[in-house]
Structure formats: C-alpha cells, structure tokens
N, C-alpha and C. Protein backbone atom coordinates (compact mmCIF):
# COMPACT_ATOMS: atom_id res chain seq x y z
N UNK A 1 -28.19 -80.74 0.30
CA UNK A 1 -28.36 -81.74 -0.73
C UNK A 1 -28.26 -81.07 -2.10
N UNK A 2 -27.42 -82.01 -2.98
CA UNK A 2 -27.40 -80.73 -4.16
C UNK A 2 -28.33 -81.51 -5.16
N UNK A 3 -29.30 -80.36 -5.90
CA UNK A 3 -30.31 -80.71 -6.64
C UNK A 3 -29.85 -81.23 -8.44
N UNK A 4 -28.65 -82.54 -8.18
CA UNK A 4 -28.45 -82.88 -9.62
C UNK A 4 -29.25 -83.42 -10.50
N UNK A 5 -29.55 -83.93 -9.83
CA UNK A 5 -30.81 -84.92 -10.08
C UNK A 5 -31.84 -84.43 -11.03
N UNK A 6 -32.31 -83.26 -10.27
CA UNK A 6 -33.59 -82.31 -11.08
C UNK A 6 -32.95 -81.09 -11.61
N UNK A 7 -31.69 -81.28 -11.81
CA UNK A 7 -31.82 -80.17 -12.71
C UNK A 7 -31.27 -79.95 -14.09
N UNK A 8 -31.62 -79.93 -15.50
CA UNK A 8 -31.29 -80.20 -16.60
C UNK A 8 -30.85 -78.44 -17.59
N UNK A 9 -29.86 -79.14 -17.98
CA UNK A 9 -28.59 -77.48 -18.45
C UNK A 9 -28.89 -78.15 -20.19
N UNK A 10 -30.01 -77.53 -20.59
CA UNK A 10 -30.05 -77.64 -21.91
C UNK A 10 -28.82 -76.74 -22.98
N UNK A 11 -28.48 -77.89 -23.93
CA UNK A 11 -27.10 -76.36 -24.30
C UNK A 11 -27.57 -75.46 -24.86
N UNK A 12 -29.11 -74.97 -25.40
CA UNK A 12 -29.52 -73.90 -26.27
C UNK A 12 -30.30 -73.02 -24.85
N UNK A 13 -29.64 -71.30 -24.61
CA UNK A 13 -30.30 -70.61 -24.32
C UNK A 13 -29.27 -70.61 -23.23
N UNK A 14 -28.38 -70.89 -22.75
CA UNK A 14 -27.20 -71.13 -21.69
C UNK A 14 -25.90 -71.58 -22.31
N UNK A 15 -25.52 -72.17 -22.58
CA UNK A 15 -24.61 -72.59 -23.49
C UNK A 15 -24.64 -72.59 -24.87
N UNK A 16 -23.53 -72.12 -25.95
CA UNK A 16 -23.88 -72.55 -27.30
C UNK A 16 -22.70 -73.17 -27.68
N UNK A 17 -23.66 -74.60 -27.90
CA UNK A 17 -23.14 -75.79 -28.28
C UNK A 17 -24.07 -76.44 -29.34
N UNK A 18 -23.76 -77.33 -30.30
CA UNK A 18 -24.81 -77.84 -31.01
C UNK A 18 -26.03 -78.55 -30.38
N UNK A 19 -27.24 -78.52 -30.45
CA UNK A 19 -27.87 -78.79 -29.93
C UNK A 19 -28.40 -80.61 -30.08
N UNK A 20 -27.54 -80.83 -30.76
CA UNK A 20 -27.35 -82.75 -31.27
C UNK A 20 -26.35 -82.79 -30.22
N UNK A 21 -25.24 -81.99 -29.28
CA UNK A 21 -24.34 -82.14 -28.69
C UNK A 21 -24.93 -82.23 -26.96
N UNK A 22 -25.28 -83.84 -26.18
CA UNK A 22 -26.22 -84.49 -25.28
C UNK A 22 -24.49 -83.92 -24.09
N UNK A 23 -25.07 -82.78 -22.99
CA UNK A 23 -24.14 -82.59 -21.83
C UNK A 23 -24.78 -83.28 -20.76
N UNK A 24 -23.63 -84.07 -19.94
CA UNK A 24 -24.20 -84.57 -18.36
C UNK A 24 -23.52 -83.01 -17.51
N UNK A 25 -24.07 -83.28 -16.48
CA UNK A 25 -23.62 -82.89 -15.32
C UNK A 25 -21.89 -83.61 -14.68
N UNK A 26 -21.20 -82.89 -14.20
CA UNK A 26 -20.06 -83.75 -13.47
C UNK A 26 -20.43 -83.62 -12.43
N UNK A 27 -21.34 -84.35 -11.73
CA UNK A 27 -21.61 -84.64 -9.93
C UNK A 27 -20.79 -84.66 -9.11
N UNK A 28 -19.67 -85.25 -9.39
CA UNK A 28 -18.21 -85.00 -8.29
C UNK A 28 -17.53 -84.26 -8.34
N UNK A 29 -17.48 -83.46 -9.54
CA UNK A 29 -16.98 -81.99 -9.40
C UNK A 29 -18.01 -80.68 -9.03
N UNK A 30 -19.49 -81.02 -8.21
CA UNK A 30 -19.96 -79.97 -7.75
C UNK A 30 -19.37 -79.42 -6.55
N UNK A 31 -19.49 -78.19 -6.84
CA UNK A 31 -19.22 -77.52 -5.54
C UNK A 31 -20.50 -77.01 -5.05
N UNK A 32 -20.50 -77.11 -3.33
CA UNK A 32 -22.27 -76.51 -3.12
C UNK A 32 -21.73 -75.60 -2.31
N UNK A 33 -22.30 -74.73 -2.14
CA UNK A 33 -22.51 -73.46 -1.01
C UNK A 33 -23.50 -73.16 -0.59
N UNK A 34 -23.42 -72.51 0.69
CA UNK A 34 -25.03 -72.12 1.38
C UNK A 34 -25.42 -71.46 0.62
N UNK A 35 -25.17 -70.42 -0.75
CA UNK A 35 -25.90 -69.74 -1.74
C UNK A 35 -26.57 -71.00 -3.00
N UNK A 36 -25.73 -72.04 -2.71
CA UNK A 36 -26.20 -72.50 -4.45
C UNK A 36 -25.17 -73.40 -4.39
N UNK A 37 -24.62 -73.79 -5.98
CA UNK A 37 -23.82 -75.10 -6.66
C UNK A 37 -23.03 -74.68 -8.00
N UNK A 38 -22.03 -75.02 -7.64
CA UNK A 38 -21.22 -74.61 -8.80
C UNK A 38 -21.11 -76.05 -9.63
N UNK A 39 -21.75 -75.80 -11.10
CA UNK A 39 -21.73 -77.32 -11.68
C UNK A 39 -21.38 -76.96 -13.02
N UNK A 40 -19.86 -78.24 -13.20
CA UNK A 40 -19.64 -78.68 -14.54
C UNK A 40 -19.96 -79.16 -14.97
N UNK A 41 -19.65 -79.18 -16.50
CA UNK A 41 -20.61 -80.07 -17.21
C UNK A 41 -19.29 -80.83 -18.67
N UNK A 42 -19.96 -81.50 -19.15
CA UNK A 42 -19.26 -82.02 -20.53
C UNK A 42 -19.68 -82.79 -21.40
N UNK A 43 -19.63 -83.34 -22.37
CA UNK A 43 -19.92 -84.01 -23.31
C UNK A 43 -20.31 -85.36 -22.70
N UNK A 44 -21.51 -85.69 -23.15
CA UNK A 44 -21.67 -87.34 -23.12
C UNK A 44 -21.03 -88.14 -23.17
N UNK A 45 -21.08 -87.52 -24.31
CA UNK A 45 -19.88 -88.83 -25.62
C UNK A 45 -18.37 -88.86 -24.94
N UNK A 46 -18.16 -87.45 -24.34
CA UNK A 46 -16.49 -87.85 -23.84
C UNK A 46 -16.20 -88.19 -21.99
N UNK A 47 -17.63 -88.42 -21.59
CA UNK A 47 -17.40 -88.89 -20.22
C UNK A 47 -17.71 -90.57 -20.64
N UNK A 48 -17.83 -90.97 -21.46
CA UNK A 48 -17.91 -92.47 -21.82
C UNK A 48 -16.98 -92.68 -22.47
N UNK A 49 -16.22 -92.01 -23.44
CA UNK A 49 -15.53 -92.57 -24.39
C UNK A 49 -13.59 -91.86 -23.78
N UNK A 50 -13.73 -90.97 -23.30
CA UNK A 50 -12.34 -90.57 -22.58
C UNK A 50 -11.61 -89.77 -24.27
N UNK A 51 -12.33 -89.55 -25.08
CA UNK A 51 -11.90 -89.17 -26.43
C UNK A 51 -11.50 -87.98 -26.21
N UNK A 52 -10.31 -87.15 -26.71
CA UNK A 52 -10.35 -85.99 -26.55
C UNK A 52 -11.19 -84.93 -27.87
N UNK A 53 -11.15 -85.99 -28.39
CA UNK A 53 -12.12 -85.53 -29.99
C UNK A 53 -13.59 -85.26 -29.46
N UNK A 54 -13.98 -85.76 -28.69
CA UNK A 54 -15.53 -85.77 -28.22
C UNK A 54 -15.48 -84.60 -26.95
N UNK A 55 -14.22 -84.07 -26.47
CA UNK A 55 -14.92 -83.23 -25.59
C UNK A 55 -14.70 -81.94 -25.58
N UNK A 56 -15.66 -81.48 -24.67
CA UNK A 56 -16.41 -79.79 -24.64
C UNK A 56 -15.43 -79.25 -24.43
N UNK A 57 -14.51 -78.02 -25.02
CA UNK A 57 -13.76 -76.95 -24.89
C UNK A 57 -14.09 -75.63 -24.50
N UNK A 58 -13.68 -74.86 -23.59
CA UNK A 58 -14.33 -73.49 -23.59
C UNK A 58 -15.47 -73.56 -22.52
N UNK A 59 -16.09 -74.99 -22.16
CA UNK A 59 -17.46 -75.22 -21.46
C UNK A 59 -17.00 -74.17 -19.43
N UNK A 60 -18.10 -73.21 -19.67
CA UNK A 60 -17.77 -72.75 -18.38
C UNK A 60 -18.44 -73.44 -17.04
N UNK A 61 -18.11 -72.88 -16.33
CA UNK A 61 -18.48 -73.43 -14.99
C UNK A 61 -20.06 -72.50 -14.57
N UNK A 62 -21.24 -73.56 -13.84
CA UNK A 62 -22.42 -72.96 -13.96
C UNK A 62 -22.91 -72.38 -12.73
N UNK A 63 -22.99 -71.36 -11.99
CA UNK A 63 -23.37 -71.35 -10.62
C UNK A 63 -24.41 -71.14 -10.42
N UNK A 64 -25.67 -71.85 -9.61
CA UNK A 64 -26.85 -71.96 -10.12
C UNK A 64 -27.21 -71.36 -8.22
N UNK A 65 -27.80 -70.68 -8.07
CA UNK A 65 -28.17 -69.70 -7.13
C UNK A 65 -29.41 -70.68 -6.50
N UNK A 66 -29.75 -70.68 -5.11
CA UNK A 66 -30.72 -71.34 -4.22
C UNK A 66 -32.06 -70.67 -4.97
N UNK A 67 -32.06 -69.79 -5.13
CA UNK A 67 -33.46 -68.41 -5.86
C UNK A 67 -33.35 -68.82 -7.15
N UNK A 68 -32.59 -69.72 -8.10
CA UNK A 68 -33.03 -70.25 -9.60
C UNK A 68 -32.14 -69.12 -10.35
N UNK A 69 -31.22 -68.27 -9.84
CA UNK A 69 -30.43 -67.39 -10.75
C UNK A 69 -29.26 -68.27 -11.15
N UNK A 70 -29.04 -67.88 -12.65
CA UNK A 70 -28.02 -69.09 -13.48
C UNK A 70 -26.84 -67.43 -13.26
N UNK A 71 -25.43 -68.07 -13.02
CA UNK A 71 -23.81 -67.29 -13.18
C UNK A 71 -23.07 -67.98 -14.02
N UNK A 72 -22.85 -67.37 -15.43
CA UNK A 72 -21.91 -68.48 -15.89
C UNK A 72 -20.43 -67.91 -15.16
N UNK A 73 -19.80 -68.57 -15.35
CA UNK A 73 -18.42 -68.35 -14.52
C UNK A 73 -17.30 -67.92 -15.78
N UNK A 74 -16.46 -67.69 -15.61
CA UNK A 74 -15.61 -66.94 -16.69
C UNK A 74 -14.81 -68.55 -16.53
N UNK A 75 -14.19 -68.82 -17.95
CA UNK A 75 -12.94 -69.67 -18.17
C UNK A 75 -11.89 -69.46 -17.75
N UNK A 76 -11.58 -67.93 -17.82
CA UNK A 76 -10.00 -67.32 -17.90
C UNK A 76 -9.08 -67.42 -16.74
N UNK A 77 -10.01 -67.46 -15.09
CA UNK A 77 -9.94 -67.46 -13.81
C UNK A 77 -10.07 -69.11 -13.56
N UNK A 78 -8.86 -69.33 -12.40
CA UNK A 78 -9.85 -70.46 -11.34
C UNK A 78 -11.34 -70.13 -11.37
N UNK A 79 -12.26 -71.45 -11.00
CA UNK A 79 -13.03 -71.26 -10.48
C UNK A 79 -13.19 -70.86 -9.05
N UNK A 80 -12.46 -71.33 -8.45
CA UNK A 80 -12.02 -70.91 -6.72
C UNK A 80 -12.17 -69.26 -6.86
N UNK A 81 -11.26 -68.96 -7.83
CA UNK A 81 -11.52 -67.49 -8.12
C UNK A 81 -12.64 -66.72 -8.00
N UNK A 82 -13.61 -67.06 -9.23
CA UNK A 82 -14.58 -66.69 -9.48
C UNK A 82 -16.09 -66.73 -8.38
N UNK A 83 -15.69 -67.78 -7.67
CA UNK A 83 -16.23 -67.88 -6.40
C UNK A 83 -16.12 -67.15 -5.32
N UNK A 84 -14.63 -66.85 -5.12
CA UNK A 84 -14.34 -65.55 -4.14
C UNK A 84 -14.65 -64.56 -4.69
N UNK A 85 -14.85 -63.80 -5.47
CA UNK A 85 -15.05 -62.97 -6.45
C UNK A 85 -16.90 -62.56 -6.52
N UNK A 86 -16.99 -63.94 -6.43
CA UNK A 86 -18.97 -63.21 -6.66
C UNK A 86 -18.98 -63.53 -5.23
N UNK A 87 -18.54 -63.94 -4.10
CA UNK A 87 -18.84 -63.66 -2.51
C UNK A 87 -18.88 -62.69 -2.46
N UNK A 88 -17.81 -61.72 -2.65
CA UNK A 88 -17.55 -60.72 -2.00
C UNK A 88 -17.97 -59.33 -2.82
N UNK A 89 -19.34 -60.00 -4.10
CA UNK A 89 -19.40 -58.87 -5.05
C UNK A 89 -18.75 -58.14 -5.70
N UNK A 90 -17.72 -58.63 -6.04
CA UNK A 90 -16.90 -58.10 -7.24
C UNK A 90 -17.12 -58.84 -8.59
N UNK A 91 -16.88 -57.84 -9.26
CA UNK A 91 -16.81 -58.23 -10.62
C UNK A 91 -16.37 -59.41 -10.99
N UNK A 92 -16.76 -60.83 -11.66
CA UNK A 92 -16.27 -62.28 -12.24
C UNK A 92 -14.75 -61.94 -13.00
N UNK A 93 -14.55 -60.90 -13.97
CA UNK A 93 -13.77 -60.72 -14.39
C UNK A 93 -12.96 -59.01 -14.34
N UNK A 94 -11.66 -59.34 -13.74
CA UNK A 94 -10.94 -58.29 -13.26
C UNK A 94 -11.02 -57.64 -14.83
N UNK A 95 -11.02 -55.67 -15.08
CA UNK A 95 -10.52 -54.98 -15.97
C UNK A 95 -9.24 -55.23 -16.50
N UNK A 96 -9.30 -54.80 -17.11
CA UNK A 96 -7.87 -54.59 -18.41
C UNK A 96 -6.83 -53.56 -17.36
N UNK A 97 -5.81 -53.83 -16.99
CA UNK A 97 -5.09 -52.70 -17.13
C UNK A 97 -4.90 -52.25 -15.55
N UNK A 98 -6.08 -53.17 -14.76
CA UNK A 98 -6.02 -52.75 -13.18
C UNK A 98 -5.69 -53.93 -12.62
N UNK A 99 -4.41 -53.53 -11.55
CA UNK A 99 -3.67 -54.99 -11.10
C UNK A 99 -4.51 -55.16 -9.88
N UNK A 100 -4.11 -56.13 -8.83
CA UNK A 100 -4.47 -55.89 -7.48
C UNK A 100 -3.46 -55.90 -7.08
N UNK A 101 -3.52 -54.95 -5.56
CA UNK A 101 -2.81 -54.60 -4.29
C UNK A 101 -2.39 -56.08 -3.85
C-alpha cells in the first residue's frame, strides 16, 4: 500500500521552491518497491490549470525508503535509471568521462 495519503513533501528543506509555491503528490505516477516509493510531484496550480506557466521545472523524482530515508533522484537520467542504479548500489549519477561497457 503506498503511504500517499500520510505523507507531506514540504518544498522548504527538500526541495527549493518558493515556499507560497502549494506541491501535490502525482499518485499515478508512483512507483512502489519492496524498498519504498518513487514519488512525483508538481505544482498545484498546474495539475488544475494544465498552464505551462504554473508548472514545476527541474522538480526531481523523490524516493522515499520503507526506514523514512528521503533519495532525491537526479533529473539528467530516466528515472527507470536511477532506480536500477540505487538497486544495485551504484552511484545515481554516472562520472564525467567514464562510459559503460
């Protein structure tokens, strides 16, 4: 069961966003895993209004751990990525300069 319900992603201290700037949760874009929940998020104002003026840019993806540990997820990657990536304990974001095999 994923805990949307109870759980609130204030944007100060996790995100910096204006703090007049009210984020929901996207519930149908969670992803859950037996570790935890990968949850987006966005603007109020632009899940009501469809404005592109009203919505969150840059907003990363949140992976919130069964044990209460917050992952922000990198932008630059899929998230699919970043998911295989902290499974298998590697680094969220590949180095500069090192390809993969």
């Amino acid at each position: 069961m994923c805990p949307v319900k109870s759980l609130e992603i204030k944007p100060h201290g996790i995100i910096e966003h204006d703090d007049r700037i009210e984020v929901v949760i996207l519930a149908e874009r969670t992803i859950e895993k037996s570790y935890g929940w990968v949850f987006r998020y966005q603007s109020k104002k632009y899940v009501e209004s469809k404005e592109m003026r009203d919505m969150l840019i840059g907003n990363c993806p949140i992976l919130v751990t069964k044990s209460g540990e917050l992952v922000l997820l990198p932008t630059s990657v899929p998230v699919e990525e970043s998911i295989r990536r902290y499974e298998l304990g590697l680094p969220l974001l590949q180095k500069r300069g090192v390809r993969r095999s």
